[in-house]
Protein backbone atom coordinates (compact mmCIF):
# COMPACT_ATOMS: atom_id res chain seq x y z
CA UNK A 1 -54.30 75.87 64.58
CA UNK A 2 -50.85 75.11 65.97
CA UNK A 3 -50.85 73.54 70.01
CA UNK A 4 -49.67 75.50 71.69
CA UNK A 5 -48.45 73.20 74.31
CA UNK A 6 -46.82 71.15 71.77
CA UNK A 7 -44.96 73.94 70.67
CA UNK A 8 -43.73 75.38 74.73
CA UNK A 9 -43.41 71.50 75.25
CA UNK A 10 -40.24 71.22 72.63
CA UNK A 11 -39.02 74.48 73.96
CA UNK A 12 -38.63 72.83 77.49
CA UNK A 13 -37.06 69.72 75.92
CA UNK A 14 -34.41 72.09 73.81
CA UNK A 15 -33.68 73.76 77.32
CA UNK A 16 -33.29 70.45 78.96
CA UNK A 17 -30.82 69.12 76.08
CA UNK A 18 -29.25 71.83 75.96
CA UNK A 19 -28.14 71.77 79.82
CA UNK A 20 -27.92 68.28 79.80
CA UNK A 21 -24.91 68.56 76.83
CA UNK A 22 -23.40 71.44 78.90
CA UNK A 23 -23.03 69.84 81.68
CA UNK A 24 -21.71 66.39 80.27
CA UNK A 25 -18.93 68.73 78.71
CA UNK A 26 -16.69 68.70 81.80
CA UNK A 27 -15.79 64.88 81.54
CA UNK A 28 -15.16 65.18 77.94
CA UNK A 29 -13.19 68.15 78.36
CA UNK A 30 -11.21 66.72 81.10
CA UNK A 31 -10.95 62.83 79.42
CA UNK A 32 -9.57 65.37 76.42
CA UNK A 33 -6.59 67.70 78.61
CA UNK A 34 -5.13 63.99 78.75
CA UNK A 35 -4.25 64.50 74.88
CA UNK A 36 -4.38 68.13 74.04
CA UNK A 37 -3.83 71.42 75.23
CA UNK A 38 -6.37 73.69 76.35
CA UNK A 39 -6.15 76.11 73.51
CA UNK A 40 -6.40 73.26 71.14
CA UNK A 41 -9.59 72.44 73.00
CA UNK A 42 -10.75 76.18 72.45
CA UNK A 43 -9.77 76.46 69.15
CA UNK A 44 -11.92 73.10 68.15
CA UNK A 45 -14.70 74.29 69.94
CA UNK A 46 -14.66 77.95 68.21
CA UNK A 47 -14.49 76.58 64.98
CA UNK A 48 -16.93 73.57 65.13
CA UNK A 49 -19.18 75.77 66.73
CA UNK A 50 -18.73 79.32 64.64
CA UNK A 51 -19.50 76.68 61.72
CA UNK A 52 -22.35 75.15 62.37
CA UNK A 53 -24.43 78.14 64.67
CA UNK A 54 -23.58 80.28 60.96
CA UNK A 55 -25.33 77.31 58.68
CA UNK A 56 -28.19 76.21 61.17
CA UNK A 57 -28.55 79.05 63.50
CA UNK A 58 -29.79 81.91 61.10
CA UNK A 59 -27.05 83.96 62.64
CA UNK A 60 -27.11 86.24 59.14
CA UNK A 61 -23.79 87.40 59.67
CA UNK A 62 -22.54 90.55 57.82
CA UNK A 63 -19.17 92.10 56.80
CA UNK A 64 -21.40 95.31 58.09
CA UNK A 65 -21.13 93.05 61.54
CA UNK A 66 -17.96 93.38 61.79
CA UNK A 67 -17.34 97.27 62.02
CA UNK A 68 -14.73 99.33 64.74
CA UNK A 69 -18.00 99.94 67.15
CA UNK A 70 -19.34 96.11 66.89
CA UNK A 71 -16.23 94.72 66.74
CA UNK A 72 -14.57 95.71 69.51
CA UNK A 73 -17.34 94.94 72.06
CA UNK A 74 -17.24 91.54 69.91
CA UNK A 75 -13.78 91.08 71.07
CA UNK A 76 -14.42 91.06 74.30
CA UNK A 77 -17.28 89.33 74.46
CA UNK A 78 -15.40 86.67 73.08
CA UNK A 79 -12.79 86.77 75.24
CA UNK A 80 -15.05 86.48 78.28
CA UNK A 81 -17.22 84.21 77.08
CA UNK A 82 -15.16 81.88 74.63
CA UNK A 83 -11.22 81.93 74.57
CA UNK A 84 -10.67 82.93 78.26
CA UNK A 85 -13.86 80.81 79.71
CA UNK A 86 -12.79 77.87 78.08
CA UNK A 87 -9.43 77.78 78.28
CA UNK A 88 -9.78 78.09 82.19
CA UNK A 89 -11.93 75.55 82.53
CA UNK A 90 -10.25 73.65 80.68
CA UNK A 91 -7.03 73.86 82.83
CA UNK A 92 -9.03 73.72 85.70
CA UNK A 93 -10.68 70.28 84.71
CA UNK A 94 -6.67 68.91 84.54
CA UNK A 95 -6.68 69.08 88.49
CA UNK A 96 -10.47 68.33 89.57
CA UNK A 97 -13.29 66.61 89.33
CA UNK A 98 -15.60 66.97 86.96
CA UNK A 99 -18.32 66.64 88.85
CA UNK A 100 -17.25 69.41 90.85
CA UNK A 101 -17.50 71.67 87.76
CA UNK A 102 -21.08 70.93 87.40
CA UNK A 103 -21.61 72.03 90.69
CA UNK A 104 -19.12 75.05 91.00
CA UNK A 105 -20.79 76.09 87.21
CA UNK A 106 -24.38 76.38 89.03
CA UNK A 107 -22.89 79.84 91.39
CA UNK A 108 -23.15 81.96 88.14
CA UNK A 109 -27.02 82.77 88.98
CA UNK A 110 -25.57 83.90 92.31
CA UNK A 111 -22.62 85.73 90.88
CA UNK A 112 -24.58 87.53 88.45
CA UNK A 113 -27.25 89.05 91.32
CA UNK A 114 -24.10 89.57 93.50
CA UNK A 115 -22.44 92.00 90.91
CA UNK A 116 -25.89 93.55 90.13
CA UNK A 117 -25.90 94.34 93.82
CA UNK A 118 -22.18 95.88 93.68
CA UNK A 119 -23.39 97.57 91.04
CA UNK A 120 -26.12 99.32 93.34
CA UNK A 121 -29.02 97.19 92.82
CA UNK A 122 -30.42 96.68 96.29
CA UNK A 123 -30.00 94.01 98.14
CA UNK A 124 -33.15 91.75 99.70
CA UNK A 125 -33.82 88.77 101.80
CA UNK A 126 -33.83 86.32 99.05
CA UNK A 127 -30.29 87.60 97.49
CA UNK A 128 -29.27 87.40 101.14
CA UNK A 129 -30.03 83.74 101.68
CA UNK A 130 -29.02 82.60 98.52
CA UNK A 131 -25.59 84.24 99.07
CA UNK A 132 -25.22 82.63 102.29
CA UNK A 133 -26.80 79.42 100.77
CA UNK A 134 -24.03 79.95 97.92
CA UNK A 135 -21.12 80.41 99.82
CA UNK A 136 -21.52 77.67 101.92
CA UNK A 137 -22.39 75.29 99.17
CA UNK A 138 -19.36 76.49 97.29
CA UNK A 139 -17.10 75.52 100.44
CA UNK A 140 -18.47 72.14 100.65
CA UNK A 141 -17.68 71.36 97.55
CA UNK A 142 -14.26 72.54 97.22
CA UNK A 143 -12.82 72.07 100.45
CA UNK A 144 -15.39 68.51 101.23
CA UNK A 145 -12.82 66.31 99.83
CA UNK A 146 -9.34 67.79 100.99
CA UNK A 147 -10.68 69.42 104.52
CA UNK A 148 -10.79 73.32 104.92
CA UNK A 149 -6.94 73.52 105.97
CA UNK A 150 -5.76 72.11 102.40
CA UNK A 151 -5.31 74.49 99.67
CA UNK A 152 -3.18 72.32 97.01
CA UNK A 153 -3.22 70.66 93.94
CA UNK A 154 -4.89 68.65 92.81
CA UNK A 155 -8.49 69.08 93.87
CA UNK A 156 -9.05 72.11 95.73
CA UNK A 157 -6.84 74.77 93.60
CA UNK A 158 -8.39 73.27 90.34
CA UNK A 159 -11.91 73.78 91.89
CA UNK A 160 -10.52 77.94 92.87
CA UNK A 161 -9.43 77.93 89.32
CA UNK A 162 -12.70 76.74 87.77
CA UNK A 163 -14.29 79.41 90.26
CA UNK A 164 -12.43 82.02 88.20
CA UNK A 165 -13.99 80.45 84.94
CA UNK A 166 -17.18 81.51 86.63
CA UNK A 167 -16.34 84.93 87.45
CA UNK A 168 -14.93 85.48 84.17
CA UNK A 169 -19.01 84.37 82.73
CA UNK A 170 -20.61 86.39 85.31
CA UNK A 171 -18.75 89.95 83.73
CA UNK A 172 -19.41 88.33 79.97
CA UNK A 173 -23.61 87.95 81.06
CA UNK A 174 -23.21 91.44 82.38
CA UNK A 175 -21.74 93.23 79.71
CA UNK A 176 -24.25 91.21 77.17
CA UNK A 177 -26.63 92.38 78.37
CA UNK A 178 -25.62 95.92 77.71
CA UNK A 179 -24.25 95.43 74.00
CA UNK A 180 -25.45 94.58 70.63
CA UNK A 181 -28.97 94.49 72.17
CA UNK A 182 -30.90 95.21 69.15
CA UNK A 183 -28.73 91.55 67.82
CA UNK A 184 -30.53 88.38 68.23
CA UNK A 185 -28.89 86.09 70.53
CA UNK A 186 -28.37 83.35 67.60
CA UNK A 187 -25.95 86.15 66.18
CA UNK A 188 -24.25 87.11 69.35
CA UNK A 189 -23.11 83.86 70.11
CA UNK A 190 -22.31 83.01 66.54
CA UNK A 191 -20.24 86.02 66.00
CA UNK A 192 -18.06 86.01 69.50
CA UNK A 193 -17.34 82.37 68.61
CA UNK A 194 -16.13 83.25 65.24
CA UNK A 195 -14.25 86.85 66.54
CA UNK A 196 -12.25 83.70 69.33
CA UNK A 197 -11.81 81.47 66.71
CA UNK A 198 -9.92 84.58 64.71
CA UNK A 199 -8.11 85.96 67.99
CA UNK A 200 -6.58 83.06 69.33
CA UNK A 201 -5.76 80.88 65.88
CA UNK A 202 -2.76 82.98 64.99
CA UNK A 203 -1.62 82.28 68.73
CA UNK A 204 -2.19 78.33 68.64
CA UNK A 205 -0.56 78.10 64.99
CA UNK A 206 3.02 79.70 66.31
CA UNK A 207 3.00 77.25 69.46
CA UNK A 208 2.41 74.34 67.28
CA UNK A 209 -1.50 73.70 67.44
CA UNK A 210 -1.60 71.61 64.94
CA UNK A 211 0.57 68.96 65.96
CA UNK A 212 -1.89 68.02 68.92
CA UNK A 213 -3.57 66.70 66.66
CA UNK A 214 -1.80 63.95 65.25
CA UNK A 215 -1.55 62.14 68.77
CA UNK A 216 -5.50 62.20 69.18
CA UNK A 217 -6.84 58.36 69.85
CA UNK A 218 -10.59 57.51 68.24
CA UNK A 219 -11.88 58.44 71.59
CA UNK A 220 -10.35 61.78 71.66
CA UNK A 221 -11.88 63.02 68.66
CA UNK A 222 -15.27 61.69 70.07
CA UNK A 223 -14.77 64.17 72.72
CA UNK A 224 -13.66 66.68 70.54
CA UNK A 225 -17.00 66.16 68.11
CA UNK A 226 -19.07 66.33 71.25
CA UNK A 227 -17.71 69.38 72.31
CA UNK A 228 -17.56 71.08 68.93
CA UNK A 229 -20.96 69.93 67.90
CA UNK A 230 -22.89 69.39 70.58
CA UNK A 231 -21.77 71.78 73.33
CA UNK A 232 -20.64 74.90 70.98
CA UNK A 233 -22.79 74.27 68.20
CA UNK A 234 -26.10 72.32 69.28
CA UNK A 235 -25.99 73.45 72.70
CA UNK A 236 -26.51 77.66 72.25
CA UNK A 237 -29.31 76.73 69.24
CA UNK A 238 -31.18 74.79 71.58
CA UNK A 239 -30.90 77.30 74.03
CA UNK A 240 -31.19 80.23 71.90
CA UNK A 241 -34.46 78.78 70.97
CA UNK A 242 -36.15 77.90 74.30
CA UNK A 243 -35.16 81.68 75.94
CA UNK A 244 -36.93 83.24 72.71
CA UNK A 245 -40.03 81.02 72.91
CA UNK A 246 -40.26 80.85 77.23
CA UNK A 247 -38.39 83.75 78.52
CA UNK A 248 -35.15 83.65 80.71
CA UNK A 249 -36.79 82.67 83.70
CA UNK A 250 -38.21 79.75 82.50
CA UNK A 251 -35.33 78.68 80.63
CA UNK A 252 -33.17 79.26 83.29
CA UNK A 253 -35.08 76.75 85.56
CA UNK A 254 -33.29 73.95 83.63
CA UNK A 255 -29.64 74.82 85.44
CA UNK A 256 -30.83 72.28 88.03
CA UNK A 257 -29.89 69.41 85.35
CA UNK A 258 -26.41 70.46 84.47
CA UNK A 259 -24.77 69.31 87.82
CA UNK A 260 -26.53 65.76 87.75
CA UNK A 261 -25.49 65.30 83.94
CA UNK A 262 -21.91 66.35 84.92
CA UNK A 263 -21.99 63.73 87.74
CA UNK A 264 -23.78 60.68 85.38
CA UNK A 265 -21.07 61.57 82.24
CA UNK A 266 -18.20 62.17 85.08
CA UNK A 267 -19.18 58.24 86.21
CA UNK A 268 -19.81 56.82 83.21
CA UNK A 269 -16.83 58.63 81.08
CA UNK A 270 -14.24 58.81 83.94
CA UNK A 271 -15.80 56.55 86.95
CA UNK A 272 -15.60 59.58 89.17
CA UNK A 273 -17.62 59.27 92.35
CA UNK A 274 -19.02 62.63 93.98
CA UNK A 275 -18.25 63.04 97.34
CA UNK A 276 -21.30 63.30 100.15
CA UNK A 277 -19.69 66.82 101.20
CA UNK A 278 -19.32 67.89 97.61
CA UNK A 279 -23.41 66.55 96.88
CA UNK A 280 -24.52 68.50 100.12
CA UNK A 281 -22.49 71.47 99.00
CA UNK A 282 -24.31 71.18 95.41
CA UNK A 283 -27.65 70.93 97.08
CA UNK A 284 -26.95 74.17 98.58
CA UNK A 285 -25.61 76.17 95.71
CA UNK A 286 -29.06 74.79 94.09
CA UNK A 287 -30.73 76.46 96.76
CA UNK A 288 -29.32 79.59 96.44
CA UNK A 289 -29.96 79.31 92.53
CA UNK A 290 -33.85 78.39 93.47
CA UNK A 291 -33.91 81.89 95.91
CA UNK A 292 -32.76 83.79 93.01
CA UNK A 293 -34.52 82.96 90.25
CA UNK A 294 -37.67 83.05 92.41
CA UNK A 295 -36.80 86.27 93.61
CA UNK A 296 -36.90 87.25 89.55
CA UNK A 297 -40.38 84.99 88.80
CA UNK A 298 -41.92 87.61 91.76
CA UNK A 299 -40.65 90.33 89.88
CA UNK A 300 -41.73 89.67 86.24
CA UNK A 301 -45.40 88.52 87.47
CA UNK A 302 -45.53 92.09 89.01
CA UNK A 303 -44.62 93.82 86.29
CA UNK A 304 -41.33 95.18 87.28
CA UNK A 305 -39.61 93.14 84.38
CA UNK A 306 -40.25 91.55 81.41
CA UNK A 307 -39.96 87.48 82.08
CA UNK A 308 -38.43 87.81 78.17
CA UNK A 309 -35.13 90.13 79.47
């Protein structure tokens, strides 16, 4: 008889990995800007990924898949989630820290039960403290470094632009949530990455794509294999995995890495140093993630929702 325990025990290690890549990603993708552009960086990603998620994820991806109706919510799922996302961040990364992106990354919990509450959901003492938790968290971090009357490049506008990357993956969780929800998330993600790669390719061959490449040192192409294959690809079928074996709640738990990987990669890549007011402004946003997601533990254990949504 299988162990159970063995089996939820690699499902919390594929969680862990798989935040532990994500958040690492920022150095590389900043360490990369330094040789490529930003849609070169997508484009990489899109097709590494769309690759490898098809051959080892089970996506079982159709022509059928591909129809008006699925197609177009496809589209902009991708462009949410893939093209847009990553080609902000990206440009964002040119201009700040990436340790500051593994902070500012960790407000999408809070985003996400700020639009549900725009949306009408109400509004209780937990979402209240972790907003307030959030916002000041989210101040630290980008105005810690500068002080709160800057508002120039490079730090502090690259850290409102990354904000924007954040936004942009609160609307994409939201309107996932809502589509293709009879698809398996393996598929999703395989099939926006592949609908990007298709969208923006025609784009990055007429401004002359391909040409970043040939200036690309050895350690560039490291960063572009980790982000490919490891972020894009390894990444969502770790993660994939551990939210279909422990539920979103648990899985979600495992956010609280991302920021420390960012700042141990952002050292060791980049020799970035957080600063205290940036740490204590993490801390925070952490916080407000914790009030959150307990808020949504309370609420499966009663019943209200399945801990599997």
């Amino acid at each position: 008889m299988p162990d159970k325990n063995s089996g939820h025990g690699r499902l919390y290690l594929q969680a862990a990995l798989a935040t532990a890549v994500w958040g690492a990603s920022y150095p590389f993708t900043k360490q990369l800007m330094s040789e490529v552009s930003p849609l070169t960086i997508v484009v990489s990603r899109a097709a590494l990924g769309a690759l490898l998620l098809v051959v080892l994820g089970g996506a079982r991806l159709s022509l059928r898949d591909f129809r008006a109706g699925p197609l177009r919510k496809l589209f902009i799922l991708s462009v949410l989630g893939v093209s847009a996302q990553q080609y902000i961040q990206a440009y964002a990364l040119k201009y700040t820290l990436a340790s500051n992106a593994g902070w500012l990354i960790c407000t999408i919990p809070i985003l996400v039960a700020g639009l549900a509450a725009a949306l009408g959901e109400r509004m209780g003492v937990f979402k209240l403290a972790a907003f307030a938790l959030g916002t000041v968290g989210t101040l630290l971090v980008v105005f810690g470094r500068a002080g709160a009357g800057a508002f120039s490049l490079p730090s502090t506008t690259g850290d409102v632009i990354f904000l924007a990357s954040c936004v942009d993956w609160t609307i994409y969780i939201y309107c996932a949530q809502r589509w293709l929800t009879d698809w398996p998330q393996a598929k999703v993600t395989a099939a926006t990455m592949l609908v990007a790669l298709v969208s923006v390719l025609p784009v990055w061959l007429l401004t002359g794509g391909p040409a970043d490449y040939a200036a690309v040192s050895p350690r560039g192409w490291a960063g572009i294999a980790y982000l490919g294959v490891l972020s894009s690809a390894m990444g969502y079928l770790f993660w994939n995995r551990a939210v279909e074996g422990l539920g979103g709640v648990k899985a979600s738990y495992f956010i609280y890495l991302q920021p420390f990987s960012s700042m141990l990669a952002a050292y060791l890549l980049l020799g970035e140093r957080a600063a205290p007011a940036a740490f204590a402004g993490g801390l925070l946003i952490l916080a407000g993630v914790y009030l959150v997601g307990l808020k949504e533990k309370n609420r499966a254990a009663a019943g209200g929702v399945s801990a599997n949504a």
